[in-house]
N, C-alpha and C. Protein backbone atom coordinates (compact mmCIF):
# COMPACT_ATOMS: atom_id res chain seq x y z
N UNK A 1 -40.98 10.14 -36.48
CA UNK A 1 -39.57 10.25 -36.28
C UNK A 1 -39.22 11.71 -36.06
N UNK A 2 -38.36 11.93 -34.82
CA UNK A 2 -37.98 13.83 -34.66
C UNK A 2 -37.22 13.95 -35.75
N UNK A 3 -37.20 15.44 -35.76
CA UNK A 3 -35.84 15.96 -36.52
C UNK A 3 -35.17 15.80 -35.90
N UNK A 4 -33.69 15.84 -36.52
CA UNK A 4 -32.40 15.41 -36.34
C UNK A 4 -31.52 16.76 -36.78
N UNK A 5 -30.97 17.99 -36.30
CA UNK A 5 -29.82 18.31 -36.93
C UNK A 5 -28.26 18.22 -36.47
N UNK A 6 -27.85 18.90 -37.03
CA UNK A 6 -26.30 18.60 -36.88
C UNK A 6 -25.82 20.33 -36.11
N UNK A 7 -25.14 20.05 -35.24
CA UNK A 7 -24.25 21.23 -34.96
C UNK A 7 -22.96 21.34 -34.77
N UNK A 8 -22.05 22.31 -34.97
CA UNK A 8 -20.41 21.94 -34.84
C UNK A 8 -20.07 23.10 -33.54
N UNK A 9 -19.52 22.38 -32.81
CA UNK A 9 -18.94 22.70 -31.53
C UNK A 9 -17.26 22.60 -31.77
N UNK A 10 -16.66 23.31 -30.65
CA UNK A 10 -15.41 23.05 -30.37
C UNK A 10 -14.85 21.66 -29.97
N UNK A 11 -14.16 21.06 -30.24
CA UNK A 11 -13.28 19.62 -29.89
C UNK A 11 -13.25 19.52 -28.31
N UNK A 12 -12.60 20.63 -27.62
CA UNK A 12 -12.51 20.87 -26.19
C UNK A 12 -13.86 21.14 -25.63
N UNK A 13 -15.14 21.56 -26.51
CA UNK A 13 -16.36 21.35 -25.49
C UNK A 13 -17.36 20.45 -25.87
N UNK A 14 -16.77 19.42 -26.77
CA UNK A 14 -17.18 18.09 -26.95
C UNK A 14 -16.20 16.69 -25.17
N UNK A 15 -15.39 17.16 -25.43
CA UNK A 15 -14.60 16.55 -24.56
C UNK A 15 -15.28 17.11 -23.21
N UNK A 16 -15.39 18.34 -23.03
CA UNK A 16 -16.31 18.84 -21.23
C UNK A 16 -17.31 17.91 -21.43
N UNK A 17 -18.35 17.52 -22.46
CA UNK A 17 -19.21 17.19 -22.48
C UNK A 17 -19.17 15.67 -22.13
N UNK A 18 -18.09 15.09 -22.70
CA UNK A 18 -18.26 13.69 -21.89
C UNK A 18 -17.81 13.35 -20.98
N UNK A 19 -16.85 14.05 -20.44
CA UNK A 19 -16.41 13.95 -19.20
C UNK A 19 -17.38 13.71 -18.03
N UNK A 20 -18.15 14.95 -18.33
CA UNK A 20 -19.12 15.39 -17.38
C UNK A 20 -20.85 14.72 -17.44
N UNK A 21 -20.82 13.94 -18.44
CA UNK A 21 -22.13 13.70 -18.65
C UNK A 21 -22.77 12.49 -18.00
N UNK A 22 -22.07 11.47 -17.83
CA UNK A 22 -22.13 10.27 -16.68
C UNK A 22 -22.99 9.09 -18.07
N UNK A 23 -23.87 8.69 -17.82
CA UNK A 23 -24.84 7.47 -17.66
C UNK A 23 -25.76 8.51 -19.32
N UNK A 24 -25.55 9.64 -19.62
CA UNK A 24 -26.75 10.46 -20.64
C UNK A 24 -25.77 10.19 -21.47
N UNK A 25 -26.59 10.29 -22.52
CA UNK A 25 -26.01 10.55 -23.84
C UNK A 25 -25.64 12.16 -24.17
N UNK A 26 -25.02 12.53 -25.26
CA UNK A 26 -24.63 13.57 -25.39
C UNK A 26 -25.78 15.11 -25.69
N UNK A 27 -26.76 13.92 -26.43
CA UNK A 27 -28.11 15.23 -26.75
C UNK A 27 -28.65 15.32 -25.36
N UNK A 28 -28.86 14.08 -24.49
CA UNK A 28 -30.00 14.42 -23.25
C UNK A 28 -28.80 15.54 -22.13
N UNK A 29 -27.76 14.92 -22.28
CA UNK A 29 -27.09 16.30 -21.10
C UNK A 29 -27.12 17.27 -21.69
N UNK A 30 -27.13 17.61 -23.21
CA UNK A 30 -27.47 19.24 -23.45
C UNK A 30 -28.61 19.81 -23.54
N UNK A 31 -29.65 19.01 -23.51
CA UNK A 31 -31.52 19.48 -23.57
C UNK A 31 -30.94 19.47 -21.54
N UNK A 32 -30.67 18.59 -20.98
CA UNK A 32 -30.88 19.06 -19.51
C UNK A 32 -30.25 19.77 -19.03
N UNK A 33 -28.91 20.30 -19.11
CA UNK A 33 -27.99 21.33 -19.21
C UNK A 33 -29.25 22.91 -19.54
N UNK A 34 -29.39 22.83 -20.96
CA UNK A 34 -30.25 23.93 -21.45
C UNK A 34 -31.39 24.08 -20.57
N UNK A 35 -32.17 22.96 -20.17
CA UNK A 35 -33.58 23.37 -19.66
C UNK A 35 -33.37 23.53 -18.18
N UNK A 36 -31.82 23.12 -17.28
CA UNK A 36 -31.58 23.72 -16.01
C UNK A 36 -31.23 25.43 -16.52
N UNK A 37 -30.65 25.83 -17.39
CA UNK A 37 -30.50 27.20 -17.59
C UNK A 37 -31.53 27.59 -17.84
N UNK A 38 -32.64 27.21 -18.59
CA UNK A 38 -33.59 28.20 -18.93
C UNK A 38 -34.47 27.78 -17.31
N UNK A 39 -34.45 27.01 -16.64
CA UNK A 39 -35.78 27.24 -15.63
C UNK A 39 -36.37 25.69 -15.73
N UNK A 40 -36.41 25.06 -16.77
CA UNK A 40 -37.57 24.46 -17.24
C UNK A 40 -37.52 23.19 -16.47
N UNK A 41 -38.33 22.33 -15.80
CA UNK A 41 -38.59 21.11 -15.43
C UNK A 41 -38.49 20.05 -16.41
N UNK A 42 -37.44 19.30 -16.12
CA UNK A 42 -37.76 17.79 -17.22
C UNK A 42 -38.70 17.12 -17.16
N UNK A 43 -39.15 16.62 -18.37
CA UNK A 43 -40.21 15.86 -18.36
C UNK A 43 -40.80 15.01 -17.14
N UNK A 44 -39.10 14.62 -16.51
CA UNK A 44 -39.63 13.14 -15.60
C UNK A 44 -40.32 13.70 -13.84
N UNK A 45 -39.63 15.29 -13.72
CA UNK A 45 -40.07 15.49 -12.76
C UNK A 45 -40.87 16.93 -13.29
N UNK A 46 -41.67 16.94 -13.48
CA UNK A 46 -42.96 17.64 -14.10
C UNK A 46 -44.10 17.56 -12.95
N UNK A 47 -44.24 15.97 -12.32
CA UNK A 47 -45.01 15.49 -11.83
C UNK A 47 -44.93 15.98 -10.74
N UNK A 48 -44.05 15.85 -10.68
CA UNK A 48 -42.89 15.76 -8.99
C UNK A 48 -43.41 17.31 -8.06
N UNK A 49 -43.87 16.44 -6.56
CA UNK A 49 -43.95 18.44 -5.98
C UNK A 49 -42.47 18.50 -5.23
N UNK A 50 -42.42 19.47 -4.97
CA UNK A 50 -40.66 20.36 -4.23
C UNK A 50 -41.03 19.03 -2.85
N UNK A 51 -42.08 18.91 -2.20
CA UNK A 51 -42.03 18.00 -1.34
C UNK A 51 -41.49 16.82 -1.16
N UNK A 52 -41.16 16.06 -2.75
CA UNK A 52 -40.92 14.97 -3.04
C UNK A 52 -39.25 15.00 -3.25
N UNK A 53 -39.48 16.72 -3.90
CA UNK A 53 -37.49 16.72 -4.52
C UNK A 53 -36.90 17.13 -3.29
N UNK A 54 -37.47 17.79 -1.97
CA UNK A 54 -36.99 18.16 -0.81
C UNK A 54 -36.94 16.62 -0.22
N UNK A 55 -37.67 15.79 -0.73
CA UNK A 55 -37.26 14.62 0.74
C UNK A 55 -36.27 13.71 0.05
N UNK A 56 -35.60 13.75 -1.43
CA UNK A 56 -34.89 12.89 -2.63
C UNK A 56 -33.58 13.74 -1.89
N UNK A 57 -33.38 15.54 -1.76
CA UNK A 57 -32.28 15.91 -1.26
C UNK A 57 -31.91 15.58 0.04
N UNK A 58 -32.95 15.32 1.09
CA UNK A 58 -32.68 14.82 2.58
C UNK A 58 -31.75 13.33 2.48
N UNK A 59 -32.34 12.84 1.75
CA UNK A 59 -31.85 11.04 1.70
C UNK A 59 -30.59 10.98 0.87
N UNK A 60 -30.32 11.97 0.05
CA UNK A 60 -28.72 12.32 -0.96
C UNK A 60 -27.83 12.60 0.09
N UNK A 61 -28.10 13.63 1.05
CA UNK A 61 -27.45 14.48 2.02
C UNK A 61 -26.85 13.22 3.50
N UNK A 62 -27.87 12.23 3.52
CA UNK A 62 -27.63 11.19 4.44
C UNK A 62 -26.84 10.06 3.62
N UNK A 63 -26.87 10.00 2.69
CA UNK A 63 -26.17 9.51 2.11
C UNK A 63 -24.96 9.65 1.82
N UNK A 64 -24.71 10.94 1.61
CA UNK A 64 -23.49 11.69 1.47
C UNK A 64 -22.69 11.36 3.01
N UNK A 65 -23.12 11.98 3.96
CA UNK A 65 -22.88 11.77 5.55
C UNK A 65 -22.39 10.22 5.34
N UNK A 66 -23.09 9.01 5.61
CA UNK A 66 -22.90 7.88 5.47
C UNK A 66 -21.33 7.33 4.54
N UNK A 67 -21.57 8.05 3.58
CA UNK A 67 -20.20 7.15 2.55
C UNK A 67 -19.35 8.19 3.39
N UNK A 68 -19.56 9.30 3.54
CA UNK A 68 -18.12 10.21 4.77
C UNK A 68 -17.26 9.34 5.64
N UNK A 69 -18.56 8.76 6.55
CA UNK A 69 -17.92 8.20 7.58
C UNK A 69 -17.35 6.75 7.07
N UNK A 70 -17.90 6.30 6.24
CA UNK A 70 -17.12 4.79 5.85
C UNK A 70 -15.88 4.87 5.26
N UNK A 71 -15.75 6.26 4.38
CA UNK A 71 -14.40 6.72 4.04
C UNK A 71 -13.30 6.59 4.81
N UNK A 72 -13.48 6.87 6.47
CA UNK A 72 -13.10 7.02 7.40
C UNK A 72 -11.79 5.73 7.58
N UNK A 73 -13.36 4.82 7.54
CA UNK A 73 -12.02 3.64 7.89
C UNK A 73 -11.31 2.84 6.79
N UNK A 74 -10.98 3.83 5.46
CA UNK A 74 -10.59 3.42 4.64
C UNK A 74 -9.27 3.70 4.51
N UNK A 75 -8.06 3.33 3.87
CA UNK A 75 -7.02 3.84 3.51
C UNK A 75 -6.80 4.33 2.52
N UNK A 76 -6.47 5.81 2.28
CA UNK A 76 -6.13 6.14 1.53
C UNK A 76 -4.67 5.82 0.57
N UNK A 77 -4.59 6.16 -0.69
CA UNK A 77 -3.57 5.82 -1.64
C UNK A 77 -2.59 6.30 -1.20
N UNK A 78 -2.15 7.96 -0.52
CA UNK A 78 -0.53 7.61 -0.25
C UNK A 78 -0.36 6.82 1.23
N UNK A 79 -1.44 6.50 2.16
CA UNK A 79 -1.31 5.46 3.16
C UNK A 79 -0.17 3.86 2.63
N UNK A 80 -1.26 3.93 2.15
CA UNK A 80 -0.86 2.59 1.12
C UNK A 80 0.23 2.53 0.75
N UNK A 81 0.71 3.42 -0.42
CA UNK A 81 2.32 3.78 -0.91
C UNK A 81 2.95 3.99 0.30
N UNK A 82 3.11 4.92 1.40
CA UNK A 82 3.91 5.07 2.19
C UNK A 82 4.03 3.52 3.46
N UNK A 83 3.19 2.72 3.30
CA UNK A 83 3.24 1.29 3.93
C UNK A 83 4.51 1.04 3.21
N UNK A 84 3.73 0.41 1.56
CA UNK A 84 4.57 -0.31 1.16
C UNK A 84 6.30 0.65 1.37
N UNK A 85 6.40 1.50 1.13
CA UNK A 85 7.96 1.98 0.49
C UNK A 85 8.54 1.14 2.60
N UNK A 86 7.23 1.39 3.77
CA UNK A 86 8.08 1.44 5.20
C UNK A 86 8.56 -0.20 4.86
N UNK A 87 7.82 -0.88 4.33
CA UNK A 87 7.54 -2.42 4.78
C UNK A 87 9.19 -2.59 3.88
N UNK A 88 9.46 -1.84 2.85
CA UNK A 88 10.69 -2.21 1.72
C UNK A 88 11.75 -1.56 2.72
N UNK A 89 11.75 -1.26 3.52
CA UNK A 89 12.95 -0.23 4.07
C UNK A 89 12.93 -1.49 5.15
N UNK A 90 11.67 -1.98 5.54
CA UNK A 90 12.21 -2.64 6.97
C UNK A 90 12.66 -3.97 6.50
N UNK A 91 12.39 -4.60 5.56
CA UNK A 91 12.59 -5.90 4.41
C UNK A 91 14.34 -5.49 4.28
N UNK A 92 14.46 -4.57 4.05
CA UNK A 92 16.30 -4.18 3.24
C UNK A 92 17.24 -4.05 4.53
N UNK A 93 16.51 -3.70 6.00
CA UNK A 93 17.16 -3.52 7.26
C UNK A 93 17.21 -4.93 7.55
N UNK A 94 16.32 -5.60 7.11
CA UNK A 94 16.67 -7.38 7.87
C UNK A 94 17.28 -7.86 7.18
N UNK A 95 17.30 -8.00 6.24
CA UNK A 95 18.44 -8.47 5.12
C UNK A 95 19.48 -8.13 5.52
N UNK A 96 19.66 -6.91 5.75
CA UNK A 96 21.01 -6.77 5.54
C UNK A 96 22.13 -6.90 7.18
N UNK A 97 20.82 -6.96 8.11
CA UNK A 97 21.51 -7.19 9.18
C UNK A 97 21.69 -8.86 9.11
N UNK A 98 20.70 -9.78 8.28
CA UNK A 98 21.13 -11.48 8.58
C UNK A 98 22.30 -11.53 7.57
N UNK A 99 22.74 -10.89 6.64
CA UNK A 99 23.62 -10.80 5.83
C UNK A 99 25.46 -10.70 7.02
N UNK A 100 24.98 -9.81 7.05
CA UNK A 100 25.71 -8.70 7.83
C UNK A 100 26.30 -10.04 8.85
N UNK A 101 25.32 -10.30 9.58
CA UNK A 101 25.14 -11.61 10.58
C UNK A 101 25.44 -12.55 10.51
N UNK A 102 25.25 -12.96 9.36
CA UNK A 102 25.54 -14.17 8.78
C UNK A 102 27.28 -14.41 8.20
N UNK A 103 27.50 -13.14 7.43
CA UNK A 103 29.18 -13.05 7.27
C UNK A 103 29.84 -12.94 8.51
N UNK A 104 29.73 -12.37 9.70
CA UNK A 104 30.18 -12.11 10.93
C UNK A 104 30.36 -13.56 11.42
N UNK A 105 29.14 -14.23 11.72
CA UNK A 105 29.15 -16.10 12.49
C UNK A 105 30.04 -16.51 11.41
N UNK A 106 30.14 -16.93 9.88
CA UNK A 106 30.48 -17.86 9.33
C UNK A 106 32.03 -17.64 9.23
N UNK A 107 32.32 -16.22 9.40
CA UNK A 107 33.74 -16.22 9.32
C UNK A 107 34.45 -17.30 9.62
N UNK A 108 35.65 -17.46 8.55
CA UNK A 108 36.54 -18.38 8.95
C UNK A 108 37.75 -18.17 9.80
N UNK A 109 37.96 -18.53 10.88
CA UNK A 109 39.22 -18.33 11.99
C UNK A 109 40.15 -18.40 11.00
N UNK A 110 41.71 -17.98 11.22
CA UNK A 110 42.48 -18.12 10.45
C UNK A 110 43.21 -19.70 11.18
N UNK A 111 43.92 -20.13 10.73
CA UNK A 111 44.72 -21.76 10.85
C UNK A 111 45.58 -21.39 12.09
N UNK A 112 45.98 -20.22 11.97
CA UNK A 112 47.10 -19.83 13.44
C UNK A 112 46.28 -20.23 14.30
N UNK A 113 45.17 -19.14 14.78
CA UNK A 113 44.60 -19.18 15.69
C UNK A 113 44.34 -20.99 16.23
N UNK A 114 43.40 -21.62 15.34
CA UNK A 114 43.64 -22.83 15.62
C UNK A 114 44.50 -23.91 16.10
N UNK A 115 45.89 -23.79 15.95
CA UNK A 115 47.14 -24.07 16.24
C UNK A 115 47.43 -23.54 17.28
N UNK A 116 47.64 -22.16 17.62
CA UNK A 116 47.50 -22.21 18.83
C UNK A 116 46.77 -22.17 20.11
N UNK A 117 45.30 -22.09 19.96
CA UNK A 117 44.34 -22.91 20.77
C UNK A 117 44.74 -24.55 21.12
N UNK A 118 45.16 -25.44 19.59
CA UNK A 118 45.34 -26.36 19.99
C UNK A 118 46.67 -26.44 20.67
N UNK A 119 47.44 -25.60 20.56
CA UNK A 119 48.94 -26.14 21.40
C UNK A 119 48.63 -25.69 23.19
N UNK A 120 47.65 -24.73 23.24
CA UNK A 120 47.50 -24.50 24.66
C UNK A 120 46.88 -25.42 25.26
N UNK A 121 45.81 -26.26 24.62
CA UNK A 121 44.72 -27.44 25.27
C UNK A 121 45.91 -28.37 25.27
N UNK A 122 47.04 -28.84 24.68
CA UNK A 122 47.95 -29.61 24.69
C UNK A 122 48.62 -29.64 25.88
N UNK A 123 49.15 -28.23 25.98
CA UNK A 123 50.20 -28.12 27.32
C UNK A 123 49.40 -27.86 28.61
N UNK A 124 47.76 -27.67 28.82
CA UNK A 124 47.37 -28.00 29.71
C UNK A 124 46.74 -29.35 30.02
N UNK A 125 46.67 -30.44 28.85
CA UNK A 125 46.58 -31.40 29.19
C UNK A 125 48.51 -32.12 29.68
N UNK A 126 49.10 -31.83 29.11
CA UNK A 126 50.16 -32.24 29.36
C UNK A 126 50.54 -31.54 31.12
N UNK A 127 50.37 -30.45 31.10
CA UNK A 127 50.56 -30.18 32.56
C UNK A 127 49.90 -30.91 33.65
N UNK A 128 48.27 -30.90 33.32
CA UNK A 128 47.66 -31.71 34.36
C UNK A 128 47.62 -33.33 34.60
N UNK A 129 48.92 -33.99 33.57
CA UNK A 129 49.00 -35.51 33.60
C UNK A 129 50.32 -35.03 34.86
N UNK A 130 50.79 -34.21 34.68
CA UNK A 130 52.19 -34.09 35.35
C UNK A 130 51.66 -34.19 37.00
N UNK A 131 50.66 -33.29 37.50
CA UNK A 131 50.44 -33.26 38.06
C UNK A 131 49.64 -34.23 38.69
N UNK A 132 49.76 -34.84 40.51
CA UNK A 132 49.17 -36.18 41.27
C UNK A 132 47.89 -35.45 41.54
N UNK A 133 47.14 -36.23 41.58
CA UNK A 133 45.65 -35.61 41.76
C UNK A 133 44.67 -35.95 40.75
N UNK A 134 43.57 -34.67 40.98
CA UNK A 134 43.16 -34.86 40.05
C UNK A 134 43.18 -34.67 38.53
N UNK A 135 42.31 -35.49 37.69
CA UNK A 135 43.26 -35.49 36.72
C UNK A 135 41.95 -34.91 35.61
N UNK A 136 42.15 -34.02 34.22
CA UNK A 136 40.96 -33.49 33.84
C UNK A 136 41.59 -33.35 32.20
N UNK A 137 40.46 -34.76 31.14
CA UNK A 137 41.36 -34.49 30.28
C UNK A 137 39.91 -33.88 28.94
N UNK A 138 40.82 -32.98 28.43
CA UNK A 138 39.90 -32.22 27.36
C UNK A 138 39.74 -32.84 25.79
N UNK A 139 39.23 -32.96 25.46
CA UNK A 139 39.16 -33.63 24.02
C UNK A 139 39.11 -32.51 22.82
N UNK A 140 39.49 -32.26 22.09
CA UNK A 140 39.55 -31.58 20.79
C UNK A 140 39.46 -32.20 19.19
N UNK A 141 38.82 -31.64 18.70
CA UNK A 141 38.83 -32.09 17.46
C UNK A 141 38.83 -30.75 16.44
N UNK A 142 39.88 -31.13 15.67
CA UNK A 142 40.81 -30.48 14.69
C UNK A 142 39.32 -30.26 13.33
N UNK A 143 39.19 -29.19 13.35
CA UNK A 143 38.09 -29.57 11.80
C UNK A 143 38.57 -28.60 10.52
């Protein structure tokens, strides 16, 4: 069984530490942290020649390239937000024009008007009985 000790750090460089540490635990990112400062090779690539870590950086680097371009045809977050807020502006313009539209058609004529539409269809039916010829009669209905 290793030794085990204890050390006391700052609160704020406990917190860098996990932020930043991914998938390691807190001792292995500081032995690999420490042994990238001192020089030292980790255990796992000990083995490893620069040939192997030069062709691991070629295939990172194409990789990198690759997720670039797929980024591409992605949308970004204020894309997105600025859709939605256009799609709510053009949603509040139709509304308010079938609104708008809709109070305009449904209006109710006032009763005059009606009355006297109907007294004019009256006196031109009444005129054109007066008259020999032809004869042209209009029908109305009162609603």
């Amino acid at each position: 069984m290793s030794d085990k000790k204890m050390m006391i750090v700052p609160s704020g460089l406990v917190n860098k530490i996990n932020e930043n540490r991914g998938d390691l635990s807190q001792a292995e990112f500081i032995e690999f942290l420490i042994n990238d400062q001192l020089g030292e090779k980790p255990k796992e690539l000990k083995d490893t020649t620069s040939a192997e870590i030069e062709e691991l950086r070629k295939e990172i680097r194409q990789f990198m390239q690759e997720v670039e371009v797929r980024q591409k045809n992605f949308v970004t977050k204020e894309e997105v937000s600025a859709f939605q807020e256009d799609t709510k502006k053009l949603m509040k313009s139709f509304l308010d024009f079938f609104i708008g539209y809709g109070i305009e058609f449904n209006k109710k004529s006032s009763t005059n008007d009606l009355k006297d539409l109907s007294k004019k269809l009256d006196e031109l039916e009444n005129a054109s009985s007066e008259e020999s010829g032809r004869e042209v009669k209009i029908k109305w209905k009162n609603t």
